[in-house]
N, C-alpha and C. Protein backbone atom coordinates (compact mmCIF):
# COMPACT_ATOMS: atom_id res chain seq x y z
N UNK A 1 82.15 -65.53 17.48
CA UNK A 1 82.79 -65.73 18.76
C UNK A 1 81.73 -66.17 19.76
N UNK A 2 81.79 -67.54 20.39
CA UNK A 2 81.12 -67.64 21.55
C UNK A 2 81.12 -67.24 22.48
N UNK A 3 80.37 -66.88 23.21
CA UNK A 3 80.38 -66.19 25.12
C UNK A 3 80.79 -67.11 25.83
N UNK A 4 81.97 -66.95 26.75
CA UNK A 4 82.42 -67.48 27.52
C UNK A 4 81.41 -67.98 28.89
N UNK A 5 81.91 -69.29 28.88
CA UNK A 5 81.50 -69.94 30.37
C UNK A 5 81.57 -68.99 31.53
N UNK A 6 80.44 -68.65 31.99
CA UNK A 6 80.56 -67.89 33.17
C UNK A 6 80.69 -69.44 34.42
N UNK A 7 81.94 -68.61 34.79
CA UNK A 7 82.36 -69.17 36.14
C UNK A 7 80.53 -69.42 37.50
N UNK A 8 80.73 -70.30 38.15
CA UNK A 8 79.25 -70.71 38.98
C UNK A 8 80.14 -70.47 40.48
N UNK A 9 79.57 -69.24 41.19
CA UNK A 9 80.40 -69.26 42.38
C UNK A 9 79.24 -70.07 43.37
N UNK A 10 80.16 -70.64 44.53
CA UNK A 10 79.17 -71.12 45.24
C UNK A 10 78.24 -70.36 46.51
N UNK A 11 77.11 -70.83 46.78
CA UNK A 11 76.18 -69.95 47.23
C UNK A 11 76.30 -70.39 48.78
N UNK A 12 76.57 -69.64 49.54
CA UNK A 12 76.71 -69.32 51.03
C UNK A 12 75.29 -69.23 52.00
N UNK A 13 74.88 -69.87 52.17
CA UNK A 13 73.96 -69.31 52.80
C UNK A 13 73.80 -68.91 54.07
N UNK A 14 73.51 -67.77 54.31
CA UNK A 14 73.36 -66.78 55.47
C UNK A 14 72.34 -67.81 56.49
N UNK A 15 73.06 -67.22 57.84
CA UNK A 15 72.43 -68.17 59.16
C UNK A 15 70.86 -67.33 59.52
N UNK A 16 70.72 -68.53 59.87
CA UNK A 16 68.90 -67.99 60.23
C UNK A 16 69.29 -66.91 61.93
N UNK A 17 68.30 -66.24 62.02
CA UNK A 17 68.37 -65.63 63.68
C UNK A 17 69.02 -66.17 64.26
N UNK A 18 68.76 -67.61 64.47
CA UNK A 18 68.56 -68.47 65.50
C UNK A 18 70.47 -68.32 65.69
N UNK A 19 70.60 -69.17 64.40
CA UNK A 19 72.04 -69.44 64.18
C UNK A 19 72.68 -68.52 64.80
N UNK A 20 72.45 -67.12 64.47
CA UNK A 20 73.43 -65.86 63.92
C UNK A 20 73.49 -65.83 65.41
N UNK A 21 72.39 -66.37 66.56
CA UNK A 21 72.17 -65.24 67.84
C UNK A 21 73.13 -66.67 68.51
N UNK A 22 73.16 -67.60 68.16
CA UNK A 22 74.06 -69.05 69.00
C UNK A 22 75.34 -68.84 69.41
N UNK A 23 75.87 -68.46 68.31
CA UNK A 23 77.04 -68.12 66.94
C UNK A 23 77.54 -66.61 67.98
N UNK A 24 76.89 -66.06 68.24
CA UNK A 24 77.45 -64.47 68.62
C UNK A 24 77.43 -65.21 70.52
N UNK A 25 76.46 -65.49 70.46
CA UNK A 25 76.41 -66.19 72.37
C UNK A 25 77.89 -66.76 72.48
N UNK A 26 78.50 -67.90 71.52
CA UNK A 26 79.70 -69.00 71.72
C UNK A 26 81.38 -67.80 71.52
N UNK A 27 80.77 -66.40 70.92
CA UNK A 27 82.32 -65.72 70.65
C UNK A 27 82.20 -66.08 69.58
N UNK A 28 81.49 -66.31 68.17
CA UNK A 28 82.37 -65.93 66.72
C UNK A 28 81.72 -64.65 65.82
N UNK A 29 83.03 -63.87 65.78
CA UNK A 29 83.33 -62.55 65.69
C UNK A 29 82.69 -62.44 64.00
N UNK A 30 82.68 -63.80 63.29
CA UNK A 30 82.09 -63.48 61.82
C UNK A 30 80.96 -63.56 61.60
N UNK A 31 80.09 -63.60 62.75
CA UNK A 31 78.74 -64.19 62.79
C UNK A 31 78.42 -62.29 63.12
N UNK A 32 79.15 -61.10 64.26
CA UNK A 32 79.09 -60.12 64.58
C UNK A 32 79.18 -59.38 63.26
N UNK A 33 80.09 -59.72 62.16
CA UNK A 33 79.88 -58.97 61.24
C UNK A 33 78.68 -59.31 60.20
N UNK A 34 78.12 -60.73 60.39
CA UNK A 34 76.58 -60.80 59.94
C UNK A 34 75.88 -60.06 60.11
N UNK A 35 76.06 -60.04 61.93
CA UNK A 35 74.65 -58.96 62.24
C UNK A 35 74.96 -57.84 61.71
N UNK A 36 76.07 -57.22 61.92
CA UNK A 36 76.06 -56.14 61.12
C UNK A 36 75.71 -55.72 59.75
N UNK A 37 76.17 -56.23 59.41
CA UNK A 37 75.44 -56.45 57.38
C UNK A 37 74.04 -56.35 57.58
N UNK A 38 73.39 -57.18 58.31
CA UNK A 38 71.74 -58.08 58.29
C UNK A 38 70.67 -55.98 58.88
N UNK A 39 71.51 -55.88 60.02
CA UNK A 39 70.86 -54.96 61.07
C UNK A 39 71.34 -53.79 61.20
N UNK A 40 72.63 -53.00 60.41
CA UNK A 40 72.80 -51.79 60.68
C UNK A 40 72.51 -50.74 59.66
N UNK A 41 71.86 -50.89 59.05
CA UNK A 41 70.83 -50.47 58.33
C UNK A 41 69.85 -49.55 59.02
N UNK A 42 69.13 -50.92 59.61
CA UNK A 42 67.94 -50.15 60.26
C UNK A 42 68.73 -49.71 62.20
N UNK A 43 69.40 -49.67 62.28
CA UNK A 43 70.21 -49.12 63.68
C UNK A 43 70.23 -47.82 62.94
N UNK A 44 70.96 -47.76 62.00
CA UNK A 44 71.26 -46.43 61.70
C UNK A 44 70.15 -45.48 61.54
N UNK A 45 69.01 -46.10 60.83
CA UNK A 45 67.85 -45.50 60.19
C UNK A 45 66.89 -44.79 61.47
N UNK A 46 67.31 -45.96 62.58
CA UNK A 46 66.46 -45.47 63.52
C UNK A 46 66.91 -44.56 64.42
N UNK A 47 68.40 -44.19 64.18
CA UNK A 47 69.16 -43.53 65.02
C UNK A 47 69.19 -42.30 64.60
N UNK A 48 69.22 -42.03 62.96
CA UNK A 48 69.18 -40.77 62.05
C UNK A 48 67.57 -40.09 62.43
N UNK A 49 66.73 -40.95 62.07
CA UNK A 49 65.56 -40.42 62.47
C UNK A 49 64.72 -39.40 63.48
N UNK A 50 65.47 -40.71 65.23
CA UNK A 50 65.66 -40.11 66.38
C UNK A 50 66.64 -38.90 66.74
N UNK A 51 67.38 -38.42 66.14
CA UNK A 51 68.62 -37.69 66.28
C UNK A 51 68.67 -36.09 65.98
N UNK A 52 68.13 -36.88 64.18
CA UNK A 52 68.23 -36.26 63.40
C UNK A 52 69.55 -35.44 62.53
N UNK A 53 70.45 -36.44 62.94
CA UNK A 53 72.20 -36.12 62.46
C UNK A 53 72.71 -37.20 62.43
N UNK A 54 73.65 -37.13 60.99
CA UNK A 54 74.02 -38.58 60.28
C UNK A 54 75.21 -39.08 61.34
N UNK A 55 75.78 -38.07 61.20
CA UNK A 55 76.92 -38.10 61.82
C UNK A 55 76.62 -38.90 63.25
N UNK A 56 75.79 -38.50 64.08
CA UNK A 56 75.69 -39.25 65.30
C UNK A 56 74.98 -40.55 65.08
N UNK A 57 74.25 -40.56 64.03
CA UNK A 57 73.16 -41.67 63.92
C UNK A 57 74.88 -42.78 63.56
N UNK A 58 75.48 -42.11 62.80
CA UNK A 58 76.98 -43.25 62.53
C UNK A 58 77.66 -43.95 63.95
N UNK A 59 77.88 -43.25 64.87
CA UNK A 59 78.27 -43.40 66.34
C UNK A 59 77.06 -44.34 67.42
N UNK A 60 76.30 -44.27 67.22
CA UNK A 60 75.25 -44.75 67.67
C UNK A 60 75.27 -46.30 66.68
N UNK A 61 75.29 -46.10 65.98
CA UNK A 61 75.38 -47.60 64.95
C UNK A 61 76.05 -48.27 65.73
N UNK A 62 77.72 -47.62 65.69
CA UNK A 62 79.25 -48.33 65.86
C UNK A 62 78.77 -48.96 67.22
N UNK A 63 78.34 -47.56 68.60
CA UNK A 63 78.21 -48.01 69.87
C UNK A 63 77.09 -49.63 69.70
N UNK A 64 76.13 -49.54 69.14
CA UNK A 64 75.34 -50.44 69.17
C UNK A 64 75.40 -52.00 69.39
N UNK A 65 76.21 -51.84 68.14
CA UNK A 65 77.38 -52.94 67.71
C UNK A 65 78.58 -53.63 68.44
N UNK A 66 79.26 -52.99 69.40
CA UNK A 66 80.20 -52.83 70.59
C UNK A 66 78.95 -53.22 71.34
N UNK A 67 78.37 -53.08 71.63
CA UNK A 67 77.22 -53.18 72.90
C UNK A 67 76.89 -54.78 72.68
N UNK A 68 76.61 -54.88 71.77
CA UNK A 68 76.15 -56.22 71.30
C UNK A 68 77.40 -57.54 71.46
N UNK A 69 78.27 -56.91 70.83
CA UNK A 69 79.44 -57.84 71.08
C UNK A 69 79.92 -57.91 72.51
N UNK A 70 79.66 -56.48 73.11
CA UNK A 70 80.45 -56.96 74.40
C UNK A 70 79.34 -57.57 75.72
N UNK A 71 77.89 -57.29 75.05
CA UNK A 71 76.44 -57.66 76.00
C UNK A 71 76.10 -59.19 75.60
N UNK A 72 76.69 -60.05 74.88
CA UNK A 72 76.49 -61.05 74.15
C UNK A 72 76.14 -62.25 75.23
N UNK A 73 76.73 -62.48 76.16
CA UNK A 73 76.41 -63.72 76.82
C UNK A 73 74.96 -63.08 77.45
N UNK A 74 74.46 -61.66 77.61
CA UNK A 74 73.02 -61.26 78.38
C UNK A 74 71.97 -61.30 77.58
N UNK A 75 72.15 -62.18 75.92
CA UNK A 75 70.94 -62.30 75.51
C UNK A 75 70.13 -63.55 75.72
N UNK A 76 69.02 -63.56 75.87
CA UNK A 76 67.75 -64.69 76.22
C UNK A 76 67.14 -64.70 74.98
N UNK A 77 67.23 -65.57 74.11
CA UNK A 77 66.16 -65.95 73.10
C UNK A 77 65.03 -66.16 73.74
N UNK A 78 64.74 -66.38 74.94
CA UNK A 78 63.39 -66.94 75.18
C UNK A 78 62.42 -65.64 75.69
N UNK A 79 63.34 -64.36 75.31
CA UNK A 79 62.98 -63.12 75.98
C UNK A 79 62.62 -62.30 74.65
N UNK A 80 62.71 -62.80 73.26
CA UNK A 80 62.72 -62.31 72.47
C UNK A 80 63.71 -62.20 71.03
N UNK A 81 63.53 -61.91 69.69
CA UNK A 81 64.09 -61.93 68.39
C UNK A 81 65.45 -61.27 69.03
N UNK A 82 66.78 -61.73 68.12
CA UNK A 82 68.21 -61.24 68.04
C UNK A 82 67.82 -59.75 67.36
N UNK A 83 66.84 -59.42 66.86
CA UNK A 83 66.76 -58.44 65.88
C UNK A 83 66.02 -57.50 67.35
N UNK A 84 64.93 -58.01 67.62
CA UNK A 84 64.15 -57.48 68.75
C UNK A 84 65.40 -56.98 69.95
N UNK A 85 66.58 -57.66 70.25
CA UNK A 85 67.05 -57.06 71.35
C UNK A 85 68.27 -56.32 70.99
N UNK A 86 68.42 -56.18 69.58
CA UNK A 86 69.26 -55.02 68.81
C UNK A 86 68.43 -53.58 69.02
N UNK A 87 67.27 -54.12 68.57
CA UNK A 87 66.76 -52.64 68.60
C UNK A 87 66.87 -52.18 69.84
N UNK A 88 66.42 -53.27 70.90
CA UNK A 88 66.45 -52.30 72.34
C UNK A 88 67.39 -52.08 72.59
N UNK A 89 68.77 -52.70 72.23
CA UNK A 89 70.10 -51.30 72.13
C UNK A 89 69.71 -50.46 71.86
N UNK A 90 69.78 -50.15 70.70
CA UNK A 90 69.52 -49.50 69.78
C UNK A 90 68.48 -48.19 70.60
N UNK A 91 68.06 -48.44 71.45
CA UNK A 91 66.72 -47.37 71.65
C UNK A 91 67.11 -46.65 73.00
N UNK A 92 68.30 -47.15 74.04
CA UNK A 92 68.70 -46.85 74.71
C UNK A 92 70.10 -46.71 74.72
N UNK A 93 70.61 -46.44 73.42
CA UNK A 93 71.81 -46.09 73.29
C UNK A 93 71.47 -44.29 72.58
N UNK A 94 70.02 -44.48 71.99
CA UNK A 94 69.42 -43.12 71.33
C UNK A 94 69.33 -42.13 72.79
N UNK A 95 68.32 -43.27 73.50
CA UNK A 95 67.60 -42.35 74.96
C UNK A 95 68.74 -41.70 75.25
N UNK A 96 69.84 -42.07 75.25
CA UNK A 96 71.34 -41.78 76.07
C UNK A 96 71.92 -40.45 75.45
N UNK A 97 72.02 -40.86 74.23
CA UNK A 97 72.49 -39.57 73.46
C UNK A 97 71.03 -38.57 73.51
N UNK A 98 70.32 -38.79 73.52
CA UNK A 98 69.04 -37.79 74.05
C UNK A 98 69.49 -36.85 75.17
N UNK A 99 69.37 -37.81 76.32
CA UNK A 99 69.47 -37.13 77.39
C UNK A 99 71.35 -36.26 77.56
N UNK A 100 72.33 -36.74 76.79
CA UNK A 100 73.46 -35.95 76.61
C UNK A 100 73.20 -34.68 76.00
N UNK A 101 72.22 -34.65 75.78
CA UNK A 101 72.17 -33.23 74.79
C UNK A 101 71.63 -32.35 75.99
């Protein structure tokens, strides 16, 4: 018996920063779930860390993310990486839940 032809799916390739940060500036919402895939990882990682509870480090992700989508026309590439001004969500969405405690 021969092995069947494996099917060749085609390869997508993921947008550079640049793209992903254009793309989220113009309103498209599938470029938001890029970043998410690409960056909530380390949102979370840095949120669990700072926290020290999954559970909030999860909420802090979500807020991040909402922040981003709804802060989108206030990013400046010329001020810094799409990744660089996630985190600074990211670090004052922590400070916040810090100081709630």
């Amino acid at each position: 018996m021969s092995p069947r032809p494996s099917a060749v799916l085609p390869t997508v390739e993921s947008p550079s920063d640049e793209e992903l940060a254009r793309g989220l500036v113009e309103g498209d919402q599938a470029l938001l779930a890029t970043a998410y895939r690409r960056w909530a990882t380390l949102v979370h990682t840095l949120a669990w860390r700072s926290l020290g509870d999954p559970k909030e480090a999860e909420d802090i992700t979500q807020q991040v993310f909402v922040g981003v989508w709804r802060g989108r026309h206030g990013y400046r590439p010329e001020r810094g990486s799409i990744a660089g001004w996630i985190v600074g969500i990211t670090r004052h969405r922590i400070a916040d839940a810090l100081a709630a405690r």
